[in-house]
N, C-alpha and C. Protein backbone atom coordinates (compact mmCIF):
# COMPACT_ATOMS: atom_id res chain seq x y z
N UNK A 1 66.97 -39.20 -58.99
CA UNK A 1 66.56 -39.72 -57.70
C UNK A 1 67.72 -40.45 -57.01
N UNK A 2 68.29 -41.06 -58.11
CA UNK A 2 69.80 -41.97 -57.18
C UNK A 2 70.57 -41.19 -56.46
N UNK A 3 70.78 -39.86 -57.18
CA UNK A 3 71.69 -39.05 -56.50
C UNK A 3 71.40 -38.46 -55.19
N UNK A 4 70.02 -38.17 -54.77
CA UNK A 4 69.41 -37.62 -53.68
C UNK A 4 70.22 -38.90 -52.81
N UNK A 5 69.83 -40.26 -52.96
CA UNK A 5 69.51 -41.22 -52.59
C UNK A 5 71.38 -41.32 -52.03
N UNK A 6 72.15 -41.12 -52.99
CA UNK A 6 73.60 -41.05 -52.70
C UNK A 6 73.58 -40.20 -51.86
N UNK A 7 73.60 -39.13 -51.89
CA UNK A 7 74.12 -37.91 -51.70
C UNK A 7 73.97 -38.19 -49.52
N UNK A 8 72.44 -38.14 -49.56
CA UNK A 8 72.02 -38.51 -48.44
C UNK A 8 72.89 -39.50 -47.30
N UNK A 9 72.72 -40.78 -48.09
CA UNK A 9 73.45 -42.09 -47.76
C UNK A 9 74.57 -41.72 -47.19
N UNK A 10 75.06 -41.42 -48.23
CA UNK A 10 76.92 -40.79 -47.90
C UNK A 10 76.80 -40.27 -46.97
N UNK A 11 76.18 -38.68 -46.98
CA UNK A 11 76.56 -38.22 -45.89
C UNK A 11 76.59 -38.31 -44.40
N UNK A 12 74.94 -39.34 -44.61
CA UNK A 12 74.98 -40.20 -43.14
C UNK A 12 75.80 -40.78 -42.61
N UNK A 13 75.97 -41.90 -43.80
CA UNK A 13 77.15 -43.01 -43.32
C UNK A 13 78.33 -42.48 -42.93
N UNK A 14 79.01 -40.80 -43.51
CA UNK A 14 80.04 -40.36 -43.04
C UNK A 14 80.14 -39.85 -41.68
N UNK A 15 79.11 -39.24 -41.40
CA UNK A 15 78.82 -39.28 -39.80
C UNK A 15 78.62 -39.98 -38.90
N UNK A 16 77.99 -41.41 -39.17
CA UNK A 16 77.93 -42.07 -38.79
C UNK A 16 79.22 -43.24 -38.31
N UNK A 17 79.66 -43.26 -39.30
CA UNK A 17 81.22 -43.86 -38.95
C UNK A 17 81.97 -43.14 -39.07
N UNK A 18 82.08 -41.92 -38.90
CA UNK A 18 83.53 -41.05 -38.56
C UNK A 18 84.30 -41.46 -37.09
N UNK A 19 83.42 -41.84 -36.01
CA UNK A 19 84.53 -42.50 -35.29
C UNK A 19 84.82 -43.60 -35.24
N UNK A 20 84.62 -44.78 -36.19
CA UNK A 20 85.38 -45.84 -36.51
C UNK A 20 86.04 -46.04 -37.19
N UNK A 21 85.97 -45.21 -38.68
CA UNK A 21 86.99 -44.27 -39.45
C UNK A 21 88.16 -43.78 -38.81
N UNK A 22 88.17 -42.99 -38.02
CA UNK A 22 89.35 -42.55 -37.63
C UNK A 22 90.06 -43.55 -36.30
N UNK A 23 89.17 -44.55 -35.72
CA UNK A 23 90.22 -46.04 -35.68
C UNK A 23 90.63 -46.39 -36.52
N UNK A 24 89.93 -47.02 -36.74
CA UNK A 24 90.76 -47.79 -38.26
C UNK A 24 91.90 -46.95 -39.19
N UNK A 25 91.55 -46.16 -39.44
CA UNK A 25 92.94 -44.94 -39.96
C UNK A 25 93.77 -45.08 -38.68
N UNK A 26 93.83 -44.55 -37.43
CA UNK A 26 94.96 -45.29 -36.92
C UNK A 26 95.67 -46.49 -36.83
N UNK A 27 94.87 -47.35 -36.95
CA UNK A 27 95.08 -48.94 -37.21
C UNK A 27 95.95 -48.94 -38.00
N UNK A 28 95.52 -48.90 -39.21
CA UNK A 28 96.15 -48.49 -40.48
C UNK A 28 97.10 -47.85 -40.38
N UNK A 29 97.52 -46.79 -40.16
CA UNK A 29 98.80 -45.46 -40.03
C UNK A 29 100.21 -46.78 -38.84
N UNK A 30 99.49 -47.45 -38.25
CA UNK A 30 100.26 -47.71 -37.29
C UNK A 30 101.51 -48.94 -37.89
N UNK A 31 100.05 -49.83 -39.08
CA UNK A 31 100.38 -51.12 -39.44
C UNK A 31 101.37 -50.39 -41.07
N UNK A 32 100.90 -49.82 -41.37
CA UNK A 32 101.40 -49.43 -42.89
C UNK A 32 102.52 -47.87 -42.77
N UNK A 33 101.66 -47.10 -42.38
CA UNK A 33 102.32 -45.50 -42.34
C UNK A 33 101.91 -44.92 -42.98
N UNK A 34 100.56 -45.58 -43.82
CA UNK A 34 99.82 -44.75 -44.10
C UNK A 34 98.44 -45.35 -44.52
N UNK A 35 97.62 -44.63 -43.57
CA UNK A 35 96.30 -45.01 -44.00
C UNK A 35 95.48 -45.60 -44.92
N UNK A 36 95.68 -44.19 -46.12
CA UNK A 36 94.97 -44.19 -47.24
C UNK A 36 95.49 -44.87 -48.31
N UNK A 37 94.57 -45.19 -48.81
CA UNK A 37 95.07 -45.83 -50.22
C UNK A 37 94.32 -44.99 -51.39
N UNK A 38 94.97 -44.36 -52.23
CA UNK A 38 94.35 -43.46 -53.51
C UNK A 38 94.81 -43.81 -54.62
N UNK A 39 94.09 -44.27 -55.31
CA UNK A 39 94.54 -44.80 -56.51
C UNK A 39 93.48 -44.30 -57.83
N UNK A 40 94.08 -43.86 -58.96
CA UNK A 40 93.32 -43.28 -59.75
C UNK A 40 92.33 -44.39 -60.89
N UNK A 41 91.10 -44.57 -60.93
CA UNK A 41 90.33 -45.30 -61.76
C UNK A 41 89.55 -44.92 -62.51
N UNK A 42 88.77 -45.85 -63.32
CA UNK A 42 87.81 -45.27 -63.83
C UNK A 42 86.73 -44.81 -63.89
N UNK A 43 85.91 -43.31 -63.92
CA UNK A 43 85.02 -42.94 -63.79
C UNK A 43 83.55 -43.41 -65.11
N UNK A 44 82.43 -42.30 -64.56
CA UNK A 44 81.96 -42.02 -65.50
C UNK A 44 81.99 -41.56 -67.28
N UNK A 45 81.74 -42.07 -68.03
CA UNK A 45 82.37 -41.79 -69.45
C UNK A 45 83.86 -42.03 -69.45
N UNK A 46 84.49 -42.66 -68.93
CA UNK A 46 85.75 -43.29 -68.66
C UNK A 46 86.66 -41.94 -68.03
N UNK A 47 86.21 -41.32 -67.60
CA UNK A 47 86.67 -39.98 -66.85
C UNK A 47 87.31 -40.61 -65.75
N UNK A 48 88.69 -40.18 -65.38
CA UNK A 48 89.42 -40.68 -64.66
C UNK A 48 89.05 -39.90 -63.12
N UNK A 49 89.28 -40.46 -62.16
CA UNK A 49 88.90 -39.64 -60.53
C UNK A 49 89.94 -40.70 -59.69
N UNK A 50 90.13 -39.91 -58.35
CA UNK A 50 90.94 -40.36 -57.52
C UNK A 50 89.68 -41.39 -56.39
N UNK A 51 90.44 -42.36 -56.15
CA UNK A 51 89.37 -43.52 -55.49
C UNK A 51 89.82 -43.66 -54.40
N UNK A 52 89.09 -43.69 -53.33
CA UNK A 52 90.01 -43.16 -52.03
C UNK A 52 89.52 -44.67 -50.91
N UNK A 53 90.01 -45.55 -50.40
CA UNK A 53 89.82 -46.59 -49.85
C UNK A 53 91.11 -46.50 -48.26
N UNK A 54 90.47 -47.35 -46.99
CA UNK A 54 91.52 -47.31 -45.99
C UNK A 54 93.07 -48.47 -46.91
N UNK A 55 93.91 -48.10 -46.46
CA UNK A 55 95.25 -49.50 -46.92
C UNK A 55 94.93 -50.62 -46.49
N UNK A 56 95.05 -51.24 -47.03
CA UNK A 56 95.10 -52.71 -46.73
C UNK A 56 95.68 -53.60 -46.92
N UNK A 57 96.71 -53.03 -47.78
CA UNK A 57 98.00 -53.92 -48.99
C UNK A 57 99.17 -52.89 -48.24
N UNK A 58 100.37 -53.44 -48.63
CA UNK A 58 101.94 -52.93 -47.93
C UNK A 58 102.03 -51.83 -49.20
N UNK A 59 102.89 -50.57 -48.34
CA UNK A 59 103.08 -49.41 -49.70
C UNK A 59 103.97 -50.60 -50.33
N UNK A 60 104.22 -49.82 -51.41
CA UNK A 60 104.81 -50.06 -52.94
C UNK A 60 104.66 -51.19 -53.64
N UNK A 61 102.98 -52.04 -53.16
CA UNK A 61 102.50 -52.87 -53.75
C UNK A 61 101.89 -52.34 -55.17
N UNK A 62 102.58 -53.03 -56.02
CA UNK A 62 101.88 -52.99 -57.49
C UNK A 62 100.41 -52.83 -57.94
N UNK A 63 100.73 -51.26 -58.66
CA UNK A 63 98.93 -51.00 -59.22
C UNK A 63 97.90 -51.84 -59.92
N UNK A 64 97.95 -53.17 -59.86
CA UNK A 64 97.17 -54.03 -61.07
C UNK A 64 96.27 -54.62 -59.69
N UNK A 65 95.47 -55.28 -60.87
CA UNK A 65 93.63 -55.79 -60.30
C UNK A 65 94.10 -56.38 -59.28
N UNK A 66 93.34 -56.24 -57.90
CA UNK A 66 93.26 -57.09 -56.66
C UNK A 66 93.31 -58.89 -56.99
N UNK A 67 93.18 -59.22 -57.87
CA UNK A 67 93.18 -60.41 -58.17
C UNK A 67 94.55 -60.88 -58.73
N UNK A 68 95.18 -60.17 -59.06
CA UNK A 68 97.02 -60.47 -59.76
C UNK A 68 98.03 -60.02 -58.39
N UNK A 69 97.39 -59.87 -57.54
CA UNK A 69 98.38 -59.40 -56.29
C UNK A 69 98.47 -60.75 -55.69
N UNK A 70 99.76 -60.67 -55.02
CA UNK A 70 100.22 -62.10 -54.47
C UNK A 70 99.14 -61.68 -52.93
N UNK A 71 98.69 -62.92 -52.09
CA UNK A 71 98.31 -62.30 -50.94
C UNK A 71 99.07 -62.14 -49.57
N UNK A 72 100.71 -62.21 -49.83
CA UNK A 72 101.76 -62.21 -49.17
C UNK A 72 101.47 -60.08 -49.15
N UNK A 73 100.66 -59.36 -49.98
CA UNK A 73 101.05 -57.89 -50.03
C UNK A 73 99.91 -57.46 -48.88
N UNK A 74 99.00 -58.29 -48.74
CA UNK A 74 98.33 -58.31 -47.85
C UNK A 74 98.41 -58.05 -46.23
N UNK A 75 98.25 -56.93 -45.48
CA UNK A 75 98.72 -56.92 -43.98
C UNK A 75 97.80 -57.64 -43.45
N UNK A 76 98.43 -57.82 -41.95
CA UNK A 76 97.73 -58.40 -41.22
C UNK A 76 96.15 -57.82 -40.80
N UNK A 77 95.76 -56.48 -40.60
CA UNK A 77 94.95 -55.78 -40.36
C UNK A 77 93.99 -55.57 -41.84
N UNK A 78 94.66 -55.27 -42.74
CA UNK A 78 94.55 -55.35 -44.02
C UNK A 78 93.28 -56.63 -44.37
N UNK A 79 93.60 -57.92 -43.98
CA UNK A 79 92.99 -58.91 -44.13
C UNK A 79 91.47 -58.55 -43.85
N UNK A 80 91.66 -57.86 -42.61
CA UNK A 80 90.42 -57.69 -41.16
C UNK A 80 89.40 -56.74 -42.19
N UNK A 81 90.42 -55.61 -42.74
CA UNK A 81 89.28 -54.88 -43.40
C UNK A 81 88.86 -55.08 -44.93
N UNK A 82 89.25 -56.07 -45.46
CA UNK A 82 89.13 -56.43 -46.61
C UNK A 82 87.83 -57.76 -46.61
N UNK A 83 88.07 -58.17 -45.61
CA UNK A 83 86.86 -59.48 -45.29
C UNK A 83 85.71 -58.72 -44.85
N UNK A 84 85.66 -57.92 -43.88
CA UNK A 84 84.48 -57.01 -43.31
C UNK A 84 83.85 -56.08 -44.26
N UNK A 85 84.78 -55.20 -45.53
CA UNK A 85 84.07 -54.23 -46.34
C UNK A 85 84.98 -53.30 -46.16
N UNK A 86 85.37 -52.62 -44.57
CA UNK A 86 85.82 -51.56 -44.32
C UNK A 86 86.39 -51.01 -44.74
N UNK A 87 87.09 -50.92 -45.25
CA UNK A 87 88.70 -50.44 -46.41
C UNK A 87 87.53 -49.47 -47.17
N UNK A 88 86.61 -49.84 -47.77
CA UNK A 88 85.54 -49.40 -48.57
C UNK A 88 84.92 -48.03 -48.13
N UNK A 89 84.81 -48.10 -46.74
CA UNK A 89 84.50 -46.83 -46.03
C UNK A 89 84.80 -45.44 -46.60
N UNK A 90 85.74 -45.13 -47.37
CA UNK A 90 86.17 -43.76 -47.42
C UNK A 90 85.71 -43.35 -48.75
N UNK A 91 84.85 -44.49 -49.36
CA UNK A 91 84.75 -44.13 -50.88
C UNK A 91 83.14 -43.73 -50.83
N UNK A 92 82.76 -43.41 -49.18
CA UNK A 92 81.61 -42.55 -48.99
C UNK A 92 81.82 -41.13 -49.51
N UNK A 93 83.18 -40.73 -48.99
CA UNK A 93 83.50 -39.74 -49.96
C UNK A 93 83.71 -38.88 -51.54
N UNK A 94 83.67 -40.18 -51.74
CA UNK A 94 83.71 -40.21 -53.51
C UNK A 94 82.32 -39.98 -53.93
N UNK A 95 81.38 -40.81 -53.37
CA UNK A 95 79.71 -40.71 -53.68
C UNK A 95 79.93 -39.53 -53.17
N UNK A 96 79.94 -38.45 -52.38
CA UNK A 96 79.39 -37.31 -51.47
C UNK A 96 79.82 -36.63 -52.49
N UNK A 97 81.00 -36.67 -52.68
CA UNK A 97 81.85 -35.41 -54.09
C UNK A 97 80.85 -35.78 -55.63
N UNK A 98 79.97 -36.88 -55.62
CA UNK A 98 79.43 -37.17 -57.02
C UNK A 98 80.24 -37.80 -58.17
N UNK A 99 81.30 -38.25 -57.80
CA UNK A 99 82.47 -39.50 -58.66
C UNK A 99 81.90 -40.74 -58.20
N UNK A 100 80.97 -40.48 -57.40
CA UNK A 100 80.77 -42.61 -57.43
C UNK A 100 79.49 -42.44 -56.78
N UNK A 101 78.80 -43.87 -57.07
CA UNK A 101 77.37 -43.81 -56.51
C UNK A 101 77.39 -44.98 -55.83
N UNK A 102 76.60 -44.80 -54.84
CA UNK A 102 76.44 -45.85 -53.80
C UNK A 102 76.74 -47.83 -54.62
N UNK A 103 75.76 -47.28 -55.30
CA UNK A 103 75.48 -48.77 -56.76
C UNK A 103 75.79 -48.33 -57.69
N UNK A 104 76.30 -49.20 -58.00
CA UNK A 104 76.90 -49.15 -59.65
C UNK A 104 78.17 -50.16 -59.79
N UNK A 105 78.59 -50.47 -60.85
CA UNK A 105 79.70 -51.23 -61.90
C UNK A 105 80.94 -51.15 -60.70
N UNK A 106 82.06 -51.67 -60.30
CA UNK A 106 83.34 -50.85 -59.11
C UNK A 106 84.01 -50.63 -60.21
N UNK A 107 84.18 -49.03 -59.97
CA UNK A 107 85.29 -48.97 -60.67
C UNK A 107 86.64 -49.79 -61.15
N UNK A 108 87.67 -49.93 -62.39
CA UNK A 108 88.30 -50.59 -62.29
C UNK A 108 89.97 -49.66 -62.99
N UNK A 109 90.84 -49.95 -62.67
CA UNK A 109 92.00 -49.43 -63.47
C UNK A 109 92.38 -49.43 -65.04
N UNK A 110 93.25 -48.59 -65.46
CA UNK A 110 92.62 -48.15 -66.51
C UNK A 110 93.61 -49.21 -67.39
N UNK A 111 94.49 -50.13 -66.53
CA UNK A 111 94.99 -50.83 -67.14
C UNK A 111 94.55 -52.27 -67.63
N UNK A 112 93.07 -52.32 -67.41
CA UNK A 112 92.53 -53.40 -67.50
C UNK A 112 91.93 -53.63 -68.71
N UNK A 113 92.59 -53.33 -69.67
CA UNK A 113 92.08 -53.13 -70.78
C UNK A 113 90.96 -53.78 -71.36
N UNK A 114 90.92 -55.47 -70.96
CA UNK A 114 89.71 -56.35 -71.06
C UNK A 114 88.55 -56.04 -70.67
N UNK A 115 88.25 -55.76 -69.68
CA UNK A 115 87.07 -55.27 -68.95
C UNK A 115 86.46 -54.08 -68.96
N UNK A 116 87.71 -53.29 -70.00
CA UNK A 116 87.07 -52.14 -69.89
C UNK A 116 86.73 -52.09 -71.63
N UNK A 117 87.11 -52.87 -72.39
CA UNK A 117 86.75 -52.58 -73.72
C UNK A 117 85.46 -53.51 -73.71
N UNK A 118 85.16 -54.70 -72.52
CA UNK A 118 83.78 -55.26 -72.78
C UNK A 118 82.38 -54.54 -71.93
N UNK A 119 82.95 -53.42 -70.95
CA UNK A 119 82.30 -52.52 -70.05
C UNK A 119 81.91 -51.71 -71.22
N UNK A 120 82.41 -51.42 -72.55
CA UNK A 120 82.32 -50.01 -73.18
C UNK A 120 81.38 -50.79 -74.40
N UNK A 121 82.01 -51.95 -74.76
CA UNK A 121 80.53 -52.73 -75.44
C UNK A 121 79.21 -52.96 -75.12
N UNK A 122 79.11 -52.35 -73.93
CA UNK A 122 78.15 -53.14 -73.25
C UNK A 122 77.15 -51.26 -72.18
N UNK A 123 77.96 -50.26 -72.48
CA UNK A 123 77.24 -49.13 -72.28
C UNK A 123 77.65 -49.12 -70.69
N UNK A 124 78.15 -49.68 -69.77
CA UNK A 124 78.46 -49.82 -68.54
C UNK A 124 78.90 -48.41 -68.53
N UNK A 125 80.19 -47.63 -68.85
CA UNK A 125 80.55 -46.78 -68.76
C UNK A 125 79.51 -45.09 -68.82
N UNK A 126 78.55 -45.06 -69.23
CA UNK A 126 77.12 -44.64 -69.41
C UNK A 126 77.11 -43.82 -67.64
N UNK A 127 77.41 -44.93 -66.47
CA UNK A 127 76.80 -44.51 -65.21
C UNK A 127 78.21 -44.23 -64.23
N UNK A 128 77.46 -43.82 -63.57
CA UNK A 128 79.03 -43.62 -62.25
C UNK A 128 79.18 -45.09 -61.64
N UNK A 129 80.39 -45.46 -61.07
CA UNK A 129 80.61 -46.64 -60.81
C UNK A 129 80.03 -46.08 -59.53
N UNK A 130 80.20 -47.87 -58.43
CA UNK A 130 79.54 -47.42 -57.54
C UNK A 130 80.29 -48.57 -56.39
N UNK A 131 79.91 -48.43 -55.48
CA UNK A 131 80.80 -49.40 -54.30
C UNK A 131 80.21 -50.69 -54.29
N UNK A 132 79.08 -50.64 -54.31
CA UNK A 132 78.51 -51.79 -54.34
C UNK A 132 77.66 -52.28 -55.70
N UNK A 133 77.18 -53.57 -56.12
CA UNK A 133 76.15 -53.48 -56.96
C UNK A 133 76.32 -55.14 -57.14
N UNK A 134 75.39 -55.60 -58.04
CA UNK A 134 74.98 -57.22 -58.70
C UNK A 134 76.08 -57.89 -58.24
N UNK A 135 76.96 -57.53 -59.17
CA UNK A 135 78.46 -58.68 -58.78
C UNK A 135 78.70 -58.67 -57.97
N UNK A 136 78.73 -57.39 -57.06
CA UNK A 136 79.82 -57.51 -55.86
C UNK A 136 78.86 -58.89 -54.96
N UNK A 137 77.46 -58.70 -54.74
CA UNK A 137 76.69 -59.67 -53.75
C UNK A 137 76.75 -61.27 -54.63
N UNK A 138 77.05 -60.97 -55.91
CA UNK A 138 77.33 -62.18 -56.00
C UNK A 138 78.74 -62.73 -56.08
N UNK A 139 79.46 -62.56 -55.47
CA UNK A 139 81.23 -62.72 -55.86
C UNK A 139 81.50 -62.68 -56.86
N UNK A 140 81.07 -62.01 -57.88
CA UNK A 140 82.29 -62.10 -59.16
C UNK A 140 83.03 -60.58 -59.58
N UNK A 141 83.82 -60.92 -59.71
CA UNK A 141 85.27 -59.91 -59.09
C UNK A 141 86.04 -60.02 -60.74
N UNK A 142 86.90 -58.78 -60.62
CA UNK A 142 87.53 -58.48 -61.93
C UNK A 142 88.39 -59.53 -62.37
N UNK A 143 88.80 -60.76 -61.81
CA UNK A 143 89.18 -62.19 -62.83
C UNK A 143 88.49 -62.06 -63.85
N UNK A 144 86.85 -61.86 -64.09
CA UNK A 144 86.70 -62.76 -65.33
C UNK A 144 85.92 -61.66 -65.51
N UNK A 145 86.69 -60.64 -66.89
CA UNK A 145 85.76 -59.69 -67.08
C UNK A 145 84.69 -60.00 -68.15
N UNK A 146 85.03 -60.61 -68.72
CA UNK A 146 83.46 -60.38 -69.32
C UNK A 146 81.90 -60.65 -68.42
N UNK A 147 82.29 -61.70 -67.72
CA UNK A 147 80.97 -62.28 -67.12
C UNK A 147 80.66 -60.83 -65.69
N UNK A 148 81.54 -60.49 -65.70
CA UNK A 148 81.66 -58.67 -64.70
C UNK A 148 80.97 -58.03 -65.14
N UNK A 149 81.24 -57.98 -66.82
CA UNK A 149 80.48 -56.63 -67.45
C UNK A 149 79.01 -56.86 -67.85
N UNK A 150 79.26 -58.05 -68.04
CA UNK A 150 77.56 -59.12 -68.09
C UNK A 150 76.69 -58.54 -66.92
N UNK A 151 77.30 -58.73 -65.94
CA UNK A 151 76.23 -58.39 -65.05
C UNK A 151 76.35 -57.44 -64.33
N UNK A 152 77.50 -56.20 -64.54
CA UNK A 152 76.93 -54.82 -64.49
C UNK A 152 76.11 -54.46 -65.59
N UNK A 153 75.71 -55.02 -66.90
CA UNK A 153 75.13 -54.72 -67.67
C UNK A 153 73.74 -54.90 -67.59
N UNK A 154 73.42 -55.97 -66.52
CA UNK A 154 71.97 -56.65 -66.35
C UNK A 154 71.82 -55.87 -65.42
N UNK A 155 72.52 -55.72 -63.96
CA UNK A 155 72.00 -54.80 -62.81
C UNK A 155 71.87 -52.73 -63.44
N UNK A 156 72.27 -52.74 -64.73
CA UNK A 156 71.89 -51.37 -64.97
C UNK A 156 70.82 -51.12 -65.53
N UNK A 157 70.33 -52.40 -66.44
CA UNK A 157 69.09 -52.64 -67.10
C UNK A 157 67.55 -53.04 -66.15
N UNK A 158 68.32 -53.03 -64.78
CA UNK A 158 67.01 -53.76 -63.99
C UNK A 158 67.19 -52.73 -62.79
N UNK A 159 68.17 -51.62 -62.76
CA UNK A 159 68.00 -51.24 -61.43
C UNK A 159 66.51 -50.24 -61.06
N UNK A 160 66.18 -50.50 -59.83
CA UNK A 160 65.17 -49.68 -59.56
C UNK A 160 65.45 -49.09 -58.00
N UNK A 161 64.52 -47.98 -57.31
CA UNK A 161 65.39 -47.56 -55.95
C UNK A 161 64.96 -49.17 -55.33
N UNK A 162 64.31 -50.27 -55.16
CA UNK A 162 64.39 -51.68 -54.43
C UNK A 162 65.67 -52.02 -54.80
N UNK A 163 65.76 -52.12 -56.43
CA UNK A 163 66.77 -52.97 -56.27
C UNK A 163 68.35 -52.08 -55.69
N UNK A 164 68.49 -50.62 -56.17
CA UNK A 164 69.23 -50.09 -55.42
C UNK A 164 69.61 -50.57 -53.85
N UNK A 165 68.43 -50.07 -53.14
CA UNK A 165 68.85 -50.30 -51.59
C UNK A 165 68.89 -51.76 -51.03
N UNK A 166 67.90 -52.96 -51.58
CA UNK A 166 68.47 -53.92 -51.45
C UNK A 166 69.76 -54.56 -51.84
N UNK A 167 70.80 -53.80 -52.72
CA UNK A 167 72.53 -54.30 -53.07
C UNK A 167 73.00 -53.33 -52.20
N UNK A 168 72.72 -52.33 -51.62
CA UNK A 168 73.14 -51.49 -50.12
C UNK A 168 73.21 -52.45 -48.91
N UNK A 169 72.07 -52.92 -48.81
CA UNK A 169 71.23 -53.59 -47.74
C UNK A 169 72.15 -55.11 -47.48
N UNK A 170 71.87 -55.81 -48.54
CA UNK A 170 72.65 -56.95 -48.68
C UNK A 170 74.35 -56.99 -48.34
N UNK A 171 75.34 -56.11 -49.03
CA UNK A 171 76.39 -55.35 -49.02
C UNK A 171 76.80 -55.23 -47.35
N UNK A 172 75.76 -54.34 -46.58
CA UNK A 172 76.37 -53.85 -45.23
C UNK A 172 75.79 -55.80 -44.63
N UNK A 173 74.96 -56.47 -45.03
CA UNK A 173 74.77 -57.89 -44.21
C UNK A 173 75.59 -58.62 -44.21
N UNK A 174 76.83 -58.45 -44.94
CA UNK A 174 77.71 -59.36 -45.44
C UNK A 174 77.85 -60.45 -46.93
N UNK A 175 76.65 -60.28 -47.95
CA UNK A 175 76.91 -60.58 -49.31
C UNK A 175 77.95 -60.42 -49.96
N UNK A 176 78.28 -61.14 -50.56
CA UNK A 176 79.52 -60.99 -51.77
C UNK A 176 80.80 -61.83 -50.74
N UNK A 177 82.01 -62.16 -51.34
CA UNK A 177 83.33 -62.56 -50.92
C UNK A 177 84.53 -61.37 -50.60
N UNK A 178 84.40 -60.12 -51.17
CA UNK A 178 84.98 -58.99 -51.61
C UNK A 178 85.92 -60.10 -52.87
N UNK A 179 87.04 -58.55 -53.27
CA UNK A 179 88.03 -58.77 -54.06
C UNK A 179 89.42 -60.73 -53.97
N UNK A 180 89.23 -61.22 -54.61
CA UNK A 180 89.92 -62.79 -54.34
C UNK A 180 91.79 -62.18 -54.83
N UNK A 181 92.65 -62.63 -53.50
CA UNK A 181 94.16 -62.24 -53.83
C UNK A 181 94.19 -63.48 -54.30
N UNK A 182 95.17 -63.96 -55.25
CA UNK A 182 96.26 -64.84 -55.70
C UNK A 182 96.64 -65.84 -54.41
């Protein structure tokens, strides 16, 4: 049922903001030189996939957790879509292709070794990650993984389609802090 529930979502939302999408990608292209940001993470069963987000950080900023980045890598525009969600926008695509679900765990890099050996104690890895979910509405962000995997572990044990679309719902109202720079 989640997947209908994705599948749908996505594709709306991609129509739906395809022309603010392709502002913001100019925005982006103008401030950086390049839009996109693709960076490879972790999937389902730790299956690796390409994660596709607008830029928001300067190229040849270092691949490690949003939280070990100085916030000097941070652009000016960058800021705009990192406080709002937007940057997030393109990983409608990822749900549409079936690498990510609306809700679920956020994916994380595969260099995070902490979070991902207490994600794998804990059966997290089991589901597709997802853009939004528990932590994100409550600010807790890949600093402190265990208490991360804690409660992707509780929002997988309790999700239902309410609690699904209410961490959608909440998410587009403005819940959560997003990702915290240095």
């Amino acid at each position: 049922m989640q997947r209908i529930f994705d599948f749908f979502l996505s594709l709306f939302g991609l129509i739906f903001t395809f022309p603010i999408l392709i502002i913001l990608m100019l925005i982006s292209a103008i401030e950086t030189g390049s839009p996109l940001f693709i960076q490879v993470r972790v999937g389902k069963n730790k299956k690796p996939f390409k994660l596709i987000k607008l830029r928001s950080m300067k190229l040849n900023t270092a691949s490690v957790a949003t939280h070990l980045v100085d916030s000097s890598a941070v652009t000016t525009f960058g800021n705009f879509l990192r406080r709002t969600k937007l940057d997030e926008l393109p990983q409608l695509w990822n749900v549409l292709k079936g690498e990510m679900s609306l809700v679920g765990p956020r994916p994380c890099l595969f260099n995070q070794t902490e979070l991902m050996t207490e994600r794998e104690n804990l059966g997290v890895y089991l589901v597709k990650p997802g853009i939004t979910g528990l932590a994100q509405i409550m600010g807790i962000d890949m600093s402190t993984p265990l208490l991360l995997a804690q409660t992707d572990a509780k929002m997988l044990q309790n999700l239902t389609i309410k609690n699904y679309l209410s961490y959608i719902l909440r998410t587009v109202a403005g819940a959560g802090q997003g990702h915290r720079i240095k």
